[in-house]
Protein backbone atom coordinates (compact mmCIF):
# COMPACT_ATOMS: atom_id res chain seq x y z
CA UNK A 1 128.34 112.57 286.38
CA UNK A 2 131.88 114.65 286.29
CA UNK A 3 134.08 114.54 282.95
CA UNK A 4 137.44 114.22 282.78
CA UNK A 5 139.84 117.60 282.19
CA UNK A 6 140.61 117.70 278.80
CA UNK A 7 144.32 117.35 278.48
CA UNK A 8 146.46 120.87 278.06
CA UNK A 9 148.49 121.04 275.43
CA UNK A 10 152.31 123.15 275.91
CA UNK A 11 154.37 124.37 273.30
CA UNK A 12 157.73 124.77 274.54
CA UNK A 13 160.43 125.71 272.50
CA UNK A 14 163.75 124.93 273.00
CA UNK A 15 162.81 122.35 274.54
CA UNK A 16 166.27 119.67 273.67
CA UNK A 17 168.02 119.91 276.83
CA UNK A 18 169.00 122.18 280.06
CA UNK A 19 166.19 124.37 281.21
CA UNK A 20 163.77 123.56 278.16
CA UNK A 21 164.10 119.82 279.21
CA UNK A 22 163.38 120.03 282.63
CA UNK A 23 160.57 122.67 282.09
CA UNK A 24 158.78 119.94 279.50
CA UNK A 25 159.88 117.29 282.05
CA UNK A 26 157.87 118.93 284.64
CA UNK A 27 154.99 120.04 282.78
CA UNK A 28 154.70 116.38 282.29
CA UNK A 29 153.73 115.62 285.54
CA UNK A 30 150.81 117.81 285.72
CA UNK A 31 149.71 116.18 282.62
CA UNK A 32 150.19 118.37 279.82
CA UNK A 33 150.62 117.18 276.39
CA UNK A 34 154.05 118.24 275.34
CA UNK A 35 155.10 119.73 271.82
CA UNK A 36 158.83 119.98 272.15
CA UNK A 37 160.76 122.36 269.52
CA UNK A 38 164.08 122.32 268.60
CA UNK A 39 166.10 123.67 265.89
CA UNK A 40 169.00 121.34 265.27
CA UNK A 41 169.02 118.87 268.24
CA UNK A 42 166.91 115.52 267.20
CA UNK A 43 168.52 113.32 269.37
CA UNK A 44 168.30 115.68 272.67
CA UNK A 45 164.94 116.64 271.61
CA UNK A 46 163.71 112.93 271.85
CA UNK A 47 165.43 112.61 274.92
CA UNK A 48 163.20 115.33 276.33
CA UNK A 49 160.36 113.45 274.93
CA UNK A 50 161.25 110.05 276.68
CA UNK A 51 161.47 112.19 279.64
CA UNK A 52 158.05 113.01 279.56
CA UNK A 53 156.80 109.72 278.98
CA UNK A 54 158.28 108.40 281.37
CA UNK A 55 157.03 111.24 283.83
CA UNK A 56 153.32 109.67 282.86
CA UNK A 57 152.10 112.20 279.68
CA UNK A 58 152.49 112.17 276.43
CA UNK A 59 153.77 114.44 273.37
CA UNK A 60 155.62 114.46 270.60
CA UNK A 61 158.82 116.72 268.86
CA UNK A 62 158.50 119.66 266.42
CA UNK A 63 161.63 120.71 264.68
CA UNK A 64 161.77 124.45 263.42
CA UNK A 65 163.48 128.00 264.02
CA UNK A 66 161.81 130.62 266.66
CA UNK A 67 164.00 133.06 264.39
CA UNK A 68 161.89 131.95 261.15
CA UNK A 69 158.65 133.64 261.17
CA UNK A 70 156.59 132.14 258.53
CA UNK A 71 158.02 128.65 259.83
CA UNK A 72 156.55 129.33 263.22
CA UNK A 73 153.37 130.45 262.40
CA UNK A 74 152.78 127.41 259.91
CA UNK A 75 153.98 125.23 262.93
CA UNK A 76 151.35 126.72 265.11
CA UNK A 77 148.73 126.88 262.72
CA UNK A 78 149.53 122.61 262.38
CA UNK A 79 149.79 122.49 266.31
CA UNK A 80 146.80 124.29 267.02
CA UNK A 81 144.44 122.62 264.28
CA UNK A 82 145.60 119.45 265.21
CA UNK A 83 145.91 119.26 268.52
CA UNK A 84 142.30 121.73 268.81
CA UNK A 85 143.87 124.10 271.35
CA UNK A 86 147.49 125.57 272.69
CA UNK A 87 146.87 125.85 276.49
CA UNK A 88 150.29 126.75 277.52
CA UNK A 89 153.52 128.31 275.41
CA UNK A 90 156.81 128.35 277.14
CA UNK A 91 159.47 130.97 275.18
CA UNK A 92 162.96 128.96 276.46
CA UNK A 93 165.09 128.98 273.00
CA UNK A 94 167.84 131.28 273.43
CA UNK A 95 171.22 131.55 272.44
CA UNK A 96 174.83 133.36 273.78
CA UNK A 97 176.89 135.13 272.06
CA UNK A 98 179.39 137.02 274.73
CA UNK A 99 181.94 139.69 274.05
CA UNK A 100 182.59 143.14 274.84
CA UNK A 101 180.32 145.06 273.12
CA UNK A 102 183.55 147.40 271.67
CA UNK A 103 184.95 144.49 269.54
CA UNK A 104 181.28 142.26 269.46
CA UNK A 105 180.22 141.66 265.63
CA UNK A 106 177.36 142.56 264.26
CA UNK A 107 176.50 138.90 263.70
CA UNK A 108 176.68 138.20 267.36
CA UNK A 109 174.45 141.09 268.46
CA UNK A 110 172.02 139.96 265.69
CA UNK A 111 171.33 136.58 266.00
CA UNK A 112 171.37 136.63 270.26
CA UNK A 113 168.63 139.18 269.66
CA UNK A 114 166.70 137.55 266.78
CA UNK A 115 166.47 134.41 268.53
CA UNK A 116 165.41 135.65 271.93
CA UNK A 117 162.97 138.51 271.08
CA UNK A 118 162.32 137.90 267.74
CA UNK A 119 161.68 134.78 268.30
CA UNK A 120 159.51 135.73 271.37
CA UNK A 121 157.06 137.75 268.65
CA UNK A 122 157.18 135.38 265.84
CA UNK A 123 155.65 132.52 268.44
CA UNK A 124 153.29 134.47 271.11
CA UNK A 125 151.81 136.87 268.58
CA UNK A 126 150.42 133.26 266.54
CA UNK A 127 149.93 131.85 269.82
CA UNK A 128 148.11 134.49 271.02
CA UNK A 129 145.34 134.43 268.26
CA UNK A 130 144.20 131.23 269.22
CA UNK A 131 144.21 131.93 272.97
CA UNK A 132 141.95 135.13 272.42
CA UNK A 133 139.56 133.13 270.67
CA UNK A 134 139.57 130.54 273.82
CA UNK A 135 140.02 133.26 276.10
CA UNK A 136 142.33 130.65 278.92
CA UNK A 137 145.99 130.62 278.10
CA UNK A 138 149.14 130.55 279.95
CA UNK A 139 152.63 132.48 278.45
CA UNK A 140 155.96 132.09 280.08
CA UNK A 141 158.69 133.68 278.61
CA UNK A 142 162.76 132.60 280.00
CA UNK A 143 164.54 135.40 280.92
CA UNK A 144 167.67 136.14 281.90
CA UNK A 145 169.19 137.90 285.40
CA UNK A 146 171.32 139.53 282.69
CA UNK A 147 168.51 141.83 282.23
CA UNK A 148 168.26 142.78 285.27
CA UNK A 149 171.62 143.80 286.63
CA UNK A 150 175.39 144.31 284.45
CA UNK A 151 176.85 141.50 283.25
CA UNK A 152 179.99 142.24 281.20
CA UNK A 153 180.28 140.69 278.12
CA UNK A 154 176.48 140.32 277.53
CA UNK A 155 175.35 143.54 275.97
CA UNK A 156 173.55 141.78 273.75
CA UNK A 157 172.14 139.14 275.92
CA UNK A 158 170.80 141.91 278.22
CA UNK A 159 169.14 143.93 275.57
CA UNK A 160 166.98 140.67 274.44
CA UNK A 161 166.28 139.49 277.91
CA UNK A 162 165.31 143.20 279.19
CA UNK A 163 163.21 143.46 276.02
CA UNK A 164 161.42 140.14 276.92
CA UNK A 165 160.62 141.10 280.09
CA UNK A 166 159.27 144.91 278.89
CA UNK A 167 157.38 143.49 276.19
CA UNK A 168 155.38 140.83 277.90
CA UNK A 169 154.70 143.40 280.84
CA UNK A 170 152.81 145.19 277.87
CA UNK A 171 151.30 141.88 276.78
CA UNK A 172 150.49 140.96 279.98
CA UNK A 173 147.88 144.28 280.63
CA UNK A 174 146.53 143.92 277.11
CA UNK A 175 144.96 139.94 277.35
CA UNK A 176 144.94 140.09 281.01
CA UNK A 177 140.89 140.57 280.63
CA UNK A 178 140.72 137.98 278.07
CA UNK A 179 142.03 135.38 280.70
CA UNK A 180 144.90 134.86 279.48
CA UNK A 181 148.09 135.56 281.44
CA UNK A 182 151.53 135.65 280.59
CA UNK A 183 154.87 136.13 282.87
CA UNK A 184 158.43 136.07 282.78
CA UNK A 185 161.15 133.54 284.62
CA UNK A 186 164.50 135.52 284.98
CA UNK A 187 167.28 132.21 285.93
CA UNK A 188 170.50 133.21 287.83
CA UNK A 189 173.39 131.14 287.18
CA UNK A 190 171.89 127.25 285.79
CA UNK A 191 173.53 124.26 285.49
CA UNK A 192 173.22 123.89 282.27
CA UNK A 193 175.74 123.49 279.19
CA UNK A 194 175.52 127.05 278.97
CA UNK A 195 177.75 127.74 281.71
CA UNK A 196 180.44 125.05 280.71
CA UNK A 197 182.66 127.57 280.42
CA UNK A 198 181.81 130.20 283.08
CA UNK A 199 183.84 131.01 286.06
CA UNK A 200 181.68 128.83 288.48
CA UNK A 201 183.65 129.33 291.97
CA UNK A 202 183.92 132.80 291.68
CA UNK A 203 181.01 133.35 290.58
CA UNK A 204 179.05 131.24 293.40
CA UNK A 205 180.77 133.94 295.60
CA UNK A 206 178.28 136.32 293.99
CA UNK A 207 175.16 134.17 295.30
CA UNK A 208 174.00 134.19 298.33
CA UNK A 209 172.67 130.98 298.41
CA UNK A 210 176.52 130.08 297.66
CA UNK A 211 175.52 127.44 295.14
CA UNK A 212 174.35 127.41 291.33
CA UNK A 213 171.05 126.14 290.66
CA UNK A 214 169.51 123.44 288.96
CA UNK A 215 167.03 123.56 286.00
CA UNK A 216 164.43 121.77 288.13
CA UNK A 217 164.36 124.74 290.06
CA UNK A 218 163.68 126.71 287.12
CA UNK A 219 160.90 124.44 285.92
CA UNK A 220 158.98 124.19 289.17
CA UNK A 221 158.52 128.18 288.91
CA UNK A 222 157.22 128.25 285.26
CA UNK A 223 155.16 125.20 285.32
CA UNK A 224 153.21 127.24 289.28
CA UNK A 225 152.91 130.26 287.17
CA UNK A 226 151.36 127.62 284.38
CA UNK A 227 148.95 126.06 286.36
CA UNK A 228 145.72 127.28 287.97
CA UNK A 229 147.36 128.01 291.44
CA UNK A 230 149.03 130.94 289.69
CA UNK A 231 145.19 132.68 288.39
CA UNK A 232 146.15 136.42 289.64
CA UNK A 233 149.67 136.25 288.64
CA UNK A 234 150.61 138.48 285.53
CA UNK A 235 152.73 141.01 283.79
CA UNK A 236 155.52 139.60 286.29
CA UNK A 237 159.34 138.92 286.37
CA UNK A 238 160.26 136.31 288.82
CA UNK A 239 163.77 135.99 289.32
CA UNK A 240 165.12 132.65 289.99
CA UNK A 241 169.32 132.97 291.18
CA UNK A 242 169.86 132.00 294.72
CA UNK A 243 169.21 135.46 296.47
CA UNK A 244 171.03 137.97 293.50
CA UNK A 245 170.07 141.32 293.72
């Protein structure tokens, strides 16, 4: 007589629209339960979650701020004794704040960086604890192509995306014998409402692939490097952007 896989439970934050959305969407269909976080968007947030119902799972919101430490770790403390277990945590809240970095305000290189790799610390180091103890986890962390090649405009951007991706390198070899694994997904150019504003036909001249790409494309990438298929991949950064170099 076989049992039945107990369910894995994600985390994924920023999880209200764009990317985070289609990342929880697709976790979905492999069956994961689905915590969403957001910080101030309620109604996209249970959007997201009707999403996943209707891909066939289940889950449920979680409001707080990556950028509030003793928030997060109560949050996963409540998650994980809950729920018994966090399988799989997905660091996708980020925020923009672009300017040259001659006139950009202290403000603006302060809270890009807080919420991106400060936020990346105040959830995976919580996370983390429980995952040793279980010694299976999964950590995907949403990067940036910024922080991989000059963007003007995005100093600060770059620094919290490049961070990311150093930092969970160094995670990566330190739990990698504790089977747990974590990676990075660098995006190009997303359709998301990030990009409202960006100069899209010039800068589809810049992609190979000619084209911008779609979140779903993003979320097929971290929810492989999520699953079981993906068991020797670690301490990577896969881009996703069309062909960019």
């Amino acid at each position: 007589m076989t049992t039945e896989p107990k369910q894995q439970v994600a985390i994924v934050t920023g999880g209200s629209g764009g990317i985070g959305r289609a990342i929880c969407t697709e976790l979905a269909k492999s069956g994961c339960y689905l915590v969403v976080n957001y910080r101030s968007s309620r109604e996209g947030a249970e959007q997201t979650l009707a999403e996943v119902l209707a891909a066939g799972s289940s889950g449920e919101i979680y409001p707080f701020d990556v950028r509030d430490r003793e928030a997060t770790a109560a949050a996963v403390e409540e998650i994980g004794n809950r729920l018994g277990a966090i399988d799989i945590l997905v660091n996708n809240a980020g925020t923009i704040a672009d300017g040259l970095f001659m006139m950009m305000p202290p403000e603006n290189w302060h809270g890009v960086i807080e919420t991106s790799l400060h936020g990346f610390y105040n959830m995976t180091r919580p996370v983390l604890e429980r995952m040793v103890r279980a010694r299976r986890g999964s950590i995907v962390s949403i990067s940036s192509a910024a922080s991989l090649m000059p963007n003007r405009g995005q100093a600060n951007y770059a620094a919290a995306k490049a961070g990311l991706n150093a930092a969970s390198k160094t995670v990566a070899s330190e739990v990698a014998r504790l089977g747990i694994r974590v990676n990075v997904v660098a995006p190009g150019l997303i359709e998301t409402e990030m990009i409202e504003k960006a100069p899209k036909e010039y800068i589809k001249n810049l992609i190979p692939m000619a084209r911008i790409g779609r979140p779903e494309e993003v979320a097929s990438v971290v929810a492989f490097l999520c699953s079981s298929a993906a068991s020797y991949i670690t301490g990577q950064v896969v881009s996703v952007n069309g062909g960019m170099l």
